[in-house]
N, C-alpha and C. Protein backbone atom coordinates (compact mmCIF):
# COMPACT_ATOMS: atom_id res chain seq x y z
N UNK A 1 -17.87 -30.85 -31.21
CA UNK A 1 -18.87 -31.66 -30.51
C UNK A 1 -18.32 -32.15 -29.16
N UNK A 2 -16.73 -32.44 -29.08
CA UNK A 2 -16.52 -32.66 -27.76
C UNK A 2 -16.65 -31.74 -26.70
N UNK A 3 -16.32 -30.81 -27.12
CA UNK A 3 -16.73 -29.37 -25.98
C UNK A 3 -17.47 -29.36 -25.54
N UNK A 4 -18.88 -29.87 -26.05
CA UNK A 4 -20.48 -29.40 -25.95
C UNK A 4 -20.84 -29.90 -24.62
N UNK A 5 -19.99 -30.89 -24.22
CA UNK A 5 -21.08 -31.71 -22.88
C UNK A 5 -20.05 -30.56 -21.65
N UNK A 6 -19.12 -30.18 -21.96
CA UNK A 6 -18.62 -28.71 -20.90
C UNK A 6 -19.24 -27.81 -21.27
N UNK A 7 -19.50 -27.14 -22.57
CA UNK A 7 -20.26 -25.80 -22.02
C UNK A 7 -21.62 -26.44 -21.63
N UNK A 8 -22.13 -27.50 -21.79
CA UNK A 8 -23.66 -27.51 -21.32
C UNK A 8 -23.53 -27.25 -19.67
N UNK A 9 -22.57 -28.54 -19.28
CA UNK A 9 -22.02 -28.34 -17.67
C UNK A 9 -22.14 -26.08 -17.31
N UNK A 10 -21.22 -25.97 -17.60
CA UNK A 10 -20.89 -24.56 -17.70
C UNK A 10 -22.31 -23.37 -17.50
N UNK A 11 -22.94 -23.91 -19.07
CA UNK A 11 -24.21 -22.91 -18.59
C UNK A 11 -25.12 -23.50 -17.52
N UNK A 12 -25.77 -24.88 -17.06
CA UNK A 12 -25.92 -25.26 -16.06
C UNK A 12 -25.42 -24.55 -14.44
N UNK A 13 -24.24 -24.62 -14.55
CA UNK A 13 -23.68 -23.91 -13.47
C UNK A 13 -24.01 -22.52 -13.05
N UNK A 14 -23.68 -21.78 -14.45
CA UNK A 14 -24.38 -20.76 -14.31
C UNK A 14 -25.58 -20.68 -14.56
N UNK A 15 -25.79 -21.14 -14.65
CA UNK A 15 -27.80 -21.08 -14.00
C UNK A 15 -28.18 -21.14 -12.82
N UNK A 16 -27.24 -22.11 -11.98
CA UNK A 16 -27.66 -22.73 -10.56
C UNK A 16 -26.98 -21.98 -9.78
N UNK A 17 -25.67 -20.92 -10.22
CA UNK A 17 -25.12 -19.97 -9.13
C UNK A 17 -26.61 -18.82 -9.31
N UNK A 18 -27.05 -18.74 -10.73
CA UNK A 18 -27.66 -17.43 -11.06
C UNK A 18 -29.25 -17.42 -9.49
N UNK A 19 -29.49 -18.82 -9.90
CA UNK A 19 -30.82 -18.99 -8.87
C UNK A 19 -30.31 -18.88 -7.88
N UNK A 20 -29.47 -19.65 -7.13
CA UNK A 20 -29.40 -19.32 -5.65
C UNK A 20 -28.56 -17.90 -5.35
N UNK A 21 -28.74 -17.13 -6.49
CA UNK A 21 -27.92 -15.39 -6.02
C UNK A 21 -26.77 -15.36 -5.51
N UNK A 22 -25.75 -16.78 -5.56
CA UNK A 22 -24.24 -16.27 -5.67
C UNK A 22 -24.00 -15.36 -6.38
N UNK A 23 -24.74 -15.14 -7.41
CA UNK A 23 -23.80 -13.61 -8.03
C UNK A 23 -24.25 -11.99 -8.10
N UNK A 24 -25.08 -12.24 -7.30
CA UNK A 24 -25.78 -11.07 -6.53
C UNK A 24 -24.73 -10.21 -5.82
N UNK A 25 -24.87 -8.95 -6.63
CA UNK A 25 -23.94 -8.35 -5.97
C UNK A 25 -24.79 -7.41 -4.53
N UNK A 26 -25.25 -7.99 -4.12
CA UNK A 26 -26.66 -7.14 -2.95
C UNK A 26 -25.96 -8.33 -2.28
N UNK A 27 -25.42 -9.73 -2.33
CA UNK A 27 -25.43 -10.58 -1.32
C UNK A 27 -23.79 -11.06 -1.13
N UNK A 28 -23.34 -10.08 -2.33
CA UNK A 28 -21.77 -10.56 -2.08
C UNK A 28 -21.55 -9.44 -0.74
N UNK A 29 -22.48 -7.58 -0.93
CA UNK A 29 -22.09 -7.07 -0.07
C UNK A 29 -22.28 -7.50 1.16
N UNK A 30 -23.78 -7.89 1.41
CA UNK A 30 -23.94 -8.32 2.73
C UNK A 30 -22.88 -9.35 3.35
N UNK A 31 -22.14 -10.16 2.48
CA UNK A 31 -20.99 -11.27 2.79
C UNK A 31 -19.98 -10.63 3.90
N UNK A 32 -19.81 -9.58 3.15
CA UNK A 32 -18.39 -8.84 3.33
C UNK A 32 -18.56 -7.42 4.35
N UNK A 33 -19.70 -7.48 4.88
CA UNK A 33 -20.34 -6.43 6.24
C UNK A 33 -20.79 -7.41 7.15
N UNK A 34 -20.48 -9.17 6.64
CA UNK A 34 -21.35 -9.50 8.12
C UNK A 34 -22.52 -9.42 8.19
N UNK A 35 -23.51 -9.51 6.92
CA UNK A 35 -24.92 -9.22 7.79
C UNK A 35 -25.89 -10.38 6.92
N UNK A 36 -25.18 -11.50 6.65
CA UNK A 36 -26.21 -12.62 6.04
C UNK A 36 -25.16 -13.83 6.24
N UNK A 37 -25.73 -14.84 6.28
CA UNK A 37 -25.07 -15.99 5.82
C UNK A 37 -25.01 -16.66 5.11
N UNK A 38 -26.41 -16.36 3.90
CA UNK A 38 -26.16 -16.81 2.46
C UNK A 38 -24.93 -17.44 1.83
N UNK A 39 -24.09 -16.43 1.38
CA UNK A 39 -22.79 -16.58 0.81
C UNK A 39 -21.72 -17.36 1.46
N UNK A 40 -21.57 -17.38 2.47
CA UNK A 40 -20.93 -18.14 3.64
C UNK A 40 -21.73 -19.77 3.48
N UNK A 41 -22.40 -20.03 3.86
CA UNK A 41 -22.99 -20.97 3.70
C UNK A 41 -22.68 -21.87 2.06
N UNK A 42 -23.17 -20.96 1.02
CA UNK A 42 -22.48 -21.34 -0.26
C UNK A 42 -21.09 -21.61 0.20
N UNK A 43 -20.13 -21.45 0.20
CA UNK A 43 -18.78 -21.50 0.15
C UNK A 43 -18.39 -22.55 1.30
N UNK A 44 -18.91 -22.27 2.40
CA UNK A 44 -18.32 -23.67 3.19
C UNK A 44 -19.04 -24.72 2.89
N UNK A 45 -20.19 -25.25 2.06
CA UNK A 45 -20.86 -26.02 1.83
C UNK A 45 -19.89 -26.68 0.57
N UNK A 46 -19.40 -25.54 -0.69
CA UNK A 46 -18.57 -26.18 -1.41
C UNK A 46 -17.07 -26.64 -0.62
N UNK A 47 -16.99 -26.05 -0.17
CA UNK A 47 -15.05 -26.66 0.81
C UNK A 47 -15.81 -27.94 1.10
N UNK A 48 -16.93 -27.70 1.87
CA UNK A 48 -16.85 -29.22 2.26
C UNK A 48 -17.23 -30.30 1.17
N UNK A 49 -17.70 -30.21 0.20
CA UNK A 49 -17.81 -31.30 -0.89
C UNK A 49 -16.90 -31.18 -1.54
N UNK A 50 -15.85 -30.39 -1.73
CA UNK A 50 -14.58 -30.23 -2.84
C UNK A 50 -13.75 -30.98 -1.63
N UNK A 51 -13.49 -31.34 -0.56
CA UNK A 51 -12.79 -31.93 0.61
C UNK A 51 -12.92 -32.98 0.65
N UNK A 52 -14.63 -33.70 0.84
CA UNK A 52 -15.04 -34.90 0.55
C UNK A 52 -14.44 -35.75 -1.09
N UNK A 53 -15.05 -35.02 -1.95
CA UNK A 53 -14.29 -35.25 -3.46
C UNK A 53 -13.07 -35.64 -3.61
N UNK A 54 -12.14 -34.63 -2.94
CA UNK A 54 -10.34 -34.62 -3.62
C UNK A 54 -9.98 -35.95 -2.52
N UNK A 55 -10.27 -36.58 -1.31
CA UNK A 55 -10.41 -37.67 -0.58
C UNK A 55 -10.63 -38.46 -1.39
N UNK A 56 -12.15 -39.07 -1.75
CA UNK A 56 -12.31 -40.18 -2.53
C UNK A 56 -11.36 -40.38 -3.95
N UNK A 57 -11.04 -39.41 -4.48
CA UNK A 57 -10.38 -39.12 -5.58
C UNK A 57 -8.86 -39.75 -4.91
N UNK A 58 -8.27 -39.83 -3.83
CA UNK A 58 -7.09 -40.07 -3.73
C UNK A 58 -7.57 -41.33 -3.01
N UNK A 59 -8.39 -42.07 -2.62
CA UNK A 59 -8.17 -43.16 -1.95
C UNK A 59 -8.93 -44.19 -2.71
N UNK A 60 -9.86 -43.52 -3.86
CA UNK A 60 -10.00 -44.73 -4.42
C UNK A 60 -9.42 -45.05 -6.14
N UNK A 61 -8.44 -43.83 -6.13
CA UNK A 61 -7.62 -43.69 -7.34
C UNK A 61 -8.45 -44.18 -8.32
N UNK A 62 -9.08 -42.80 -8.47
CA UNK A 62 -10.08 -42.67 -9.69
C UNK A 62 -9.67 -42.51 -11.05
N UNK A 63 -9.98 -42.99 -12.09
CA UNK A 63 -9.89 -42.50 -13.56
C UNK A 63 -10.24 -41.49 -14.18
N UNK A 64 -9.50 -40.69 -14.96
CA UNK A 64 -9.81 -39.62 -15.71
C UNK A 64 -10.79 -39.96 -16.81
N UNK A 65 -10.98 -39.38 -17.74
CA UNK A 65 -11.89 -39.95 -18.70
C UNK A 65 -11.09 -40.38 -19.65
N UNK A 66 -9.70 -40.15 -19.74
CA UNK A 66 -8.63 -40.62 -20.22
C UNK A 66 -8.18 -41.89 -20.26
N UNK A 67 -8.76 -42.20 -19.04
CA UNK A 67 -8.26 -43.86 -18.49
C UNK A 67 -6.81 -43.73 -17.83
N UNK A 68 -6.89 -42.49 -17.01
CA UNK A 68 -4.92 -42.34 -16.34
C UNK A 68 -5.52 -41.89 -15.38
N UNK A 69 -4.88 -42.79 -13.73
CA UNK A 69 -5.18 -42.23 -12.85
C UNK A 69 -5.35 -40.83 -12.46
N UNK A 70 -6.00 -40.04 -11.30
CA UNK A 70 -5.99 -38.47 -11.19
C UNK A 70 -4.64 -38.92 -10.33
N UNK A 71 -3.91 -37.80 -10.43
CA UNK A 71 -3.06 -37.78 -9.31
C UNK A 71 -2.89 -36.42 -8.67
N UNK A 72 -3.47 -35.95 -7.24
CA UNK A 72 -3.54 -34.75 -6.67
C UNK A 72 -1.98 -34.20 -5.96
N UNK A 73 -1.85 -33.35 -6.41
CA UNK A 73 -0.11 -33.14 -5.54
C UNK A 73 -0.62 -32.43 -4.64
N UNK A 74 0.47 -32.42 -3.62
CA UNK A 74 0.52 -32.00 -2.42
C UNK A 74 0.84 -30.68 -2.52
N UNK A 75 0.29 -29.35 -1.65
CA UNK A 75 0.12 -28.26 -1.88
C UNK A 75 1.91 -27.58 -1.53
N UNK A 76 2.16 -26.86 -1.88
CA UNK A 76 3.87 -26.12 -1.65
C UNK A 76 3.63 -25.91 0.05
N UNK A 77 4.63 -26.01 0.09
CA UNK A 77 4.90 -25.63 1.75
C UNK A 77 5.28 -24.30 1.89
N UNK A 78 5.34 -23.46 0.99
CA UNK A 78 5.42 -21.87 1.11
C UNK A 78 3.90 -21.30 1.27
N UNK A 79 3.27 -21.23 2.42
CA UNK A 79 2.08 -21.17 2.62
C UNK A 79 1.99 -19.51 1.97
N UNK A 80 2.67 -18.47 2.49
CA UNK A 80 3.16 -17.11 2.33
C UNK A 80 2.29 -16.72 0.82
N UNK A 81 2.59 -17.15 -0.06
CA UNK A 81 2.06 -16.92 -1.36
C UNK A 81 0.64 -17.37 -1.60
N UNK A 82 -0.11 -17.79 -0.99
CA UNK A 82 -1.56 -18.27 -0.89
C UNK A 82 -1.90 -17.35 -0.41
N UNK A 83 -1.65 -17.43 0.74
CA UNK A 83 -2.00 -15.47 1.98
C UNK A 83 -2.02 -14.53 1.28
N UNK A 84 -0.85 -14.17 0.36
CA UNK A 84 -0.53 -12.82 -0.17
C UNK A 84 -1.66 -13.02 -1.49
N UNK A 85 -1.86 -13.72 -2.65
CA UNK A 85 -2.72 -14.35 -3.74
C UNK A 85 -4.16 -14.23 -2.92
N UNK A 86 -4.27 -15.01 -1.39
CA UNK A 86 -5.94 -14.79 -1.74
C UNK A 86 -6.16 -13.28 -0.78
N UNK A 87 -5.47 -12.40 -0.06
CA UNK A 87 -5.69 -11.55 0.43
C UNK A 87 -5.97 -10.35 -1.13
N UNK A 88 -5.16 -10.63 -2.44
CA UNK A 88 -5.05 -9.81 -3.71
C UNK A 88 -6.83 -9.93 -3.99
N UNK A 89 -6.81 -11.51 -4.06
CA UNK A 89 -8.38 -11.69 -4.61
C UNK A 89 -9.54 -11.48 -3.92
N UNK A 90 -9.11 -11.36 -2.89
CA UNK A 90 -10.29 -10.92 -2.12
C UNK A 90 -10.36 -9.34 -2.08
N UNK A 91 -9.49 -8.57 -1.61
CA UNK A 91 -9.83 -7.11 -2.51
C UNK A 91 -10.12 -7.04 -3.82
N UNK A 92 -9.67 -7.24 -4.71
CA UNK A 92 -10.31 -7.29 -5.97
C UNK A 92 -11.91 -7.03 -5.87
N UNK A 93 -12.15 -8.58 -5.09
CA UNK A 93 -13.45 -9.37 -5.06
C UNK A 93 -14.21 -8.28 -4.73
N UNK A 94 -14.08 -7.85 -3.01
CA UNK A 94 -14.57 -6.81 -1.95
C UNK A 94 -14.69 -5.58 -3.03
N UNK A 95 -13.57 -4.88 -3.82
CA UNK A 95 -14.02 -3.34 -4.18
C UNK A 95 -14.76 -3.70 -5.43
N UNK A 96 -14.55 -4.57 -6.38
CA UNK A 96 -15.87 -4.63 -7.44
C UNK A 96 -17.10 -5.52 -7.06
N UNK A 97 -17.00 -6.25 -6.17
CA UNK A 97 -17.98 -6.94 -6.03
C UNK A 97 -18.48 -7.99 -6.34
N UNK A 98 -17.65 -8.52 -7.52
CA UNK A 98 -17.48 -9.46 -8.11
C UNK A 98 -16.33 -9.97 -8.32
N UNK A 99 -16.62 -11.82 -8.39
CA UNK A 99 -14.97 -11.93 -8.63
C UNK A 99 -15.17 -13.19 -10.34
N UNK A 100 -14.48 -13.41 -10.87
CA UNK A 100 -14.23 -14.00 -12.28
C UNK A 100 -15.30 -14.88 -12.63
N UNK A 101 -15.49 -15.87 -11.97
CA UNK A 101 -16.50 -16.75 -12.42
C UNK A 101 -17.81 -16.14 -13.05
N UNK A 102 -18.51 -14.97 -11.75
CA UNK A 102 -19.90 -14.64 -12.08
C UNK A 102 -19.67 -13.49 -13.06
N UNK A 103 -18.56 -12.90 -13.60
CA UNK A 103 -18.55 -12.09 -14.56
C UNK A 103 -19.05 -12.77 -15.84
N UNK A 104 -19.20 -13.65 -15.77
CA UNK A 104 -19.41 -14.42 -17.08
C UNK A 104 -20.78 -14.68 -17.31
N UNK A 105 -21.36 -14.93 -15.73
CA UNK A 105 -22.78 -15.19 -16.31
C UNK A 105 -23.60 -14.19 -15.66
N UNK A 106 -23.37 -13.01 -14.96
CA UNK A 106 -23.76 -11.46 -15.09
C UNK A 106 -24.05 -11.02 -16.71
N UNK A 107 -22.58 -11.21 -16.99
CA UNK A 107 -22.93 -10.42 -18.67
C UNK A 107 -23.61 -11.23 -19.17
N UNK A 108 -23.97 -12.68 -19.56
CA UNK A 108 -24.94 -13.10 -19.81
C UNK A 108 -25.58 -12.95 -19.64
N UNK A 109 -26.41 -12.66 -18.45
CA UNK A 109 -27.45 -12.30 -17.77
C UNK A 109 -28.31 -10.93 -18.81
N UNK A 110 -27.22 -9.98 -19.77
CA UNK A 110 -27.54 -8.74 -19.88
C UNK A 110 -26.83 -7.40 -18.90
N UNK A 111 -26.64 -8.19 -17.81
CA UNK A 111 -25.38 -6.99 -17.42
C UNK A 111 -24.24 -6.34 -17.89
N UNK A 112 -24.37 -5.90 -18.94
CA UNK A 112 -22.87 -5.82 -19.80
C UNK A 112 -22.52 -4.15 -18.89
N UNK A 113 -22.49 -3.62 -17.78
CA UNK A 113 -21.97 -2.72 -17.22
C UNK A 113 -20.21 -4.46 -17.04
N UNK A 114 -20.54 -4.86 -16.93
CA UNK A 114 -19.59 -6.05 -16.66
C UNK A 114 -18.57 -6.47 -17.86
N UNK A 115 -19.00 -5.76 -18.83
CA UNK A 115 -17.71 -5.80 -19.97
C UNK A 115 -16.53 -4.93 -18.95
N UNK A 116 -16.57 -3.85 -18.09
CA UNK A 116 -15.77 -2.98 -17.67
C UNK A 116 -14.60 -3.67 -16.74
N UNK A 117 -15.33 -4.93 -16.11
CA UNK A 117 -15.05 -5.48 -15.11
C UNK A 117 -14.27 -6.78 -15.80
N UNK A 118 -14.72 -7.37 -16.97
CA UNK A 118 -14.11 -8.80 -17.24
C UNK A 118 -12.96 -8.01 -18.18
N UNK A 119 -13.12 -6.90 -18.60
CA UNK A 119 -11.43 -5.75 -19.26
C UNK A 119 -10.59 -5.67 -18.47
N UNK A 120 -10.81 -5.58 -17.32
CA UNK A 120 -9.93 -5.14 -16.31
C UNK A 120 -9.26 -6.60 -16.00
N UNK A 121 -9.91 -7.24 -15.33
CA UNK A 121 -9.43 -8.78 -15.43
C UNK A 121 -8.52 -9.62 -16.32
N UNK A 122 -8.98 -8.86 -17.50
CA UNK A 122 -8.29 -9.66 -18.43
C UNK A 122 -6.54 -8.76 -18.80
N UNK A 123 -6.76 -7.48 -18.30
CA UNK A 123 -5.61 -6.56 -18.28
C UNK A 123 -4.58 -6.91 -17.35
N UNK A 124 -5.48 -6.94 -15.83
CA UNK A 124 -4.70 -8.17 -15.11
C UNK A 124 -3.79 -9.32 -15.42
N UNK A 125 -4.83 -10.03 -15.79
CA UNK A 125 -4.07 -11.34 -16.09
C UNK A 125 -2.86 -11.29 -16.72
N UNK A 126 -3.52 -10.73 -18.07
CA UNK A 126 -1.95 -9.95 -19.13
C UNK A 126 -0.61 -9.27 -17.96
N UNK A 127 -0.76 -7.98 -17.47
CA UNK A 127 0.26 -7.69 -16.76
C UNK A 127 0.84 -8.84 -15.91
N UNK A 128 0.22 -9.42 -14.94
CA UNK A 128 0.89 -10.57 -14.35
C UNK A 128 1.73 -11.34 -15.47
N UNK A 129 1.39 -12.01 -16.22
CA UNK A 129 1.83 -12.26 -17.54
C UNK A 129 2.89 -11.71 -17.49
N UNK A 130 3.28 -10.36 -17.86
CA UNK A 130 4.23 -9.54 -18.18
C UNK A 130 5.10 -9.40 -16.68
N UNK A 131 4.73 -9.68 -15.65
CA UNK A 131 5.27 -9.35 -14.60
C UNK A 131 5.98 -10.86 -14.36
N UNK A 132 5.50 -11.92 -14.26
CA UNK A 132 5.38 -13.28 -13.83
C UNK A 132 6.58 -13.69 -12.75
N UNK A 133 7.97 -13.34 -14.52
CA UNK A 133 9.32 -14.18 -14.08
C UNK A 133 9.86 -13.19 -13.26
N UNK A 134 9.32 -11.89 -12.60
CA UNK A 134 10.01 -10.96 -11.96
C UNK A 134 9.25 -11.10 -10.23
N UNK A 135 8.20 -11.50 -10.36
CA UNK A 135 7.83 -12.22 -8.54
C UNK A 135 7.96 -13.15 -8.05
N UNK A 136 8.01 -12.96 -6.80
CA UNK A 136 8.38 -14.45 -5.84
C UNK A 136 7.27 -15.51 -6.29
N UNK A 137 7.71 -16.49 -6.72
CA UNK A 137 6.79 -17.97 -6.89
C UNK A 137 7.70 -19.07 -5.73
């Protein structure tokens, strides 16, 4: 029963990416040719409320539901590994078209061509896994 008020959050979410066609793969392409601003718009609209958020969250030292302050750390100063990580995810993203989140509520959707895509992902993850203690962190 504690879970329940996250997956409700969860399918919510995916409902509200599903309506406004974040997971449209017709509008991820247009993203990534330059020829809409849909998707763009989504995404700097979230930076800017995830920006606004992690602010109030540090200045008015908010409570968890725990009752223990949040405490946000400060990002590594090896910028290098963000570059190299989101240049990975964004090909990923660019040649399937999709990236992790909307795999989830695609196949919900009935798209199960997307079992092919959340296998692969999850093969991923595993190898990294297996790779981990052998790359630069």
């Amino acid at each position: 029963m504690r879970m329940s008020k996250y997956i409700l959050i969860g399918i919510l979410l995916g409902m509200t990416l599903y309506k406004a066609e974040a997971v449209s793969w017709y509008r991820i392409f247009e993203m990534f040719h330059f020829q809409s601003f849909h998707m763009y718009g989504i995404i700097f609209s979230a930076i800017a409320v995830g920006a606004v958020a992690v602010q109030l969250i540090k200045r008015t030292h908010m409570k968890s539901t725990e009752g223990t302050e949040i405490v946000i750390q400060d990002k590594d100063k090896r910028w290098q590994r963000y570059i190299i990580g989101g240049f990975v995810f964004g090909l990923g993203w660019a040649l399937a078209g999709i990236c992790p989140g909307p795999m989830f509520i695609l196949l919900g959707s009935g798209y199960t061509v997307l079992i092919v895509f959340l296998l692969s992902a999850m093969t991923g993850t595993f190898v990294y896994g297996l790779l981990r203690s052998k790359l630069p962190h």
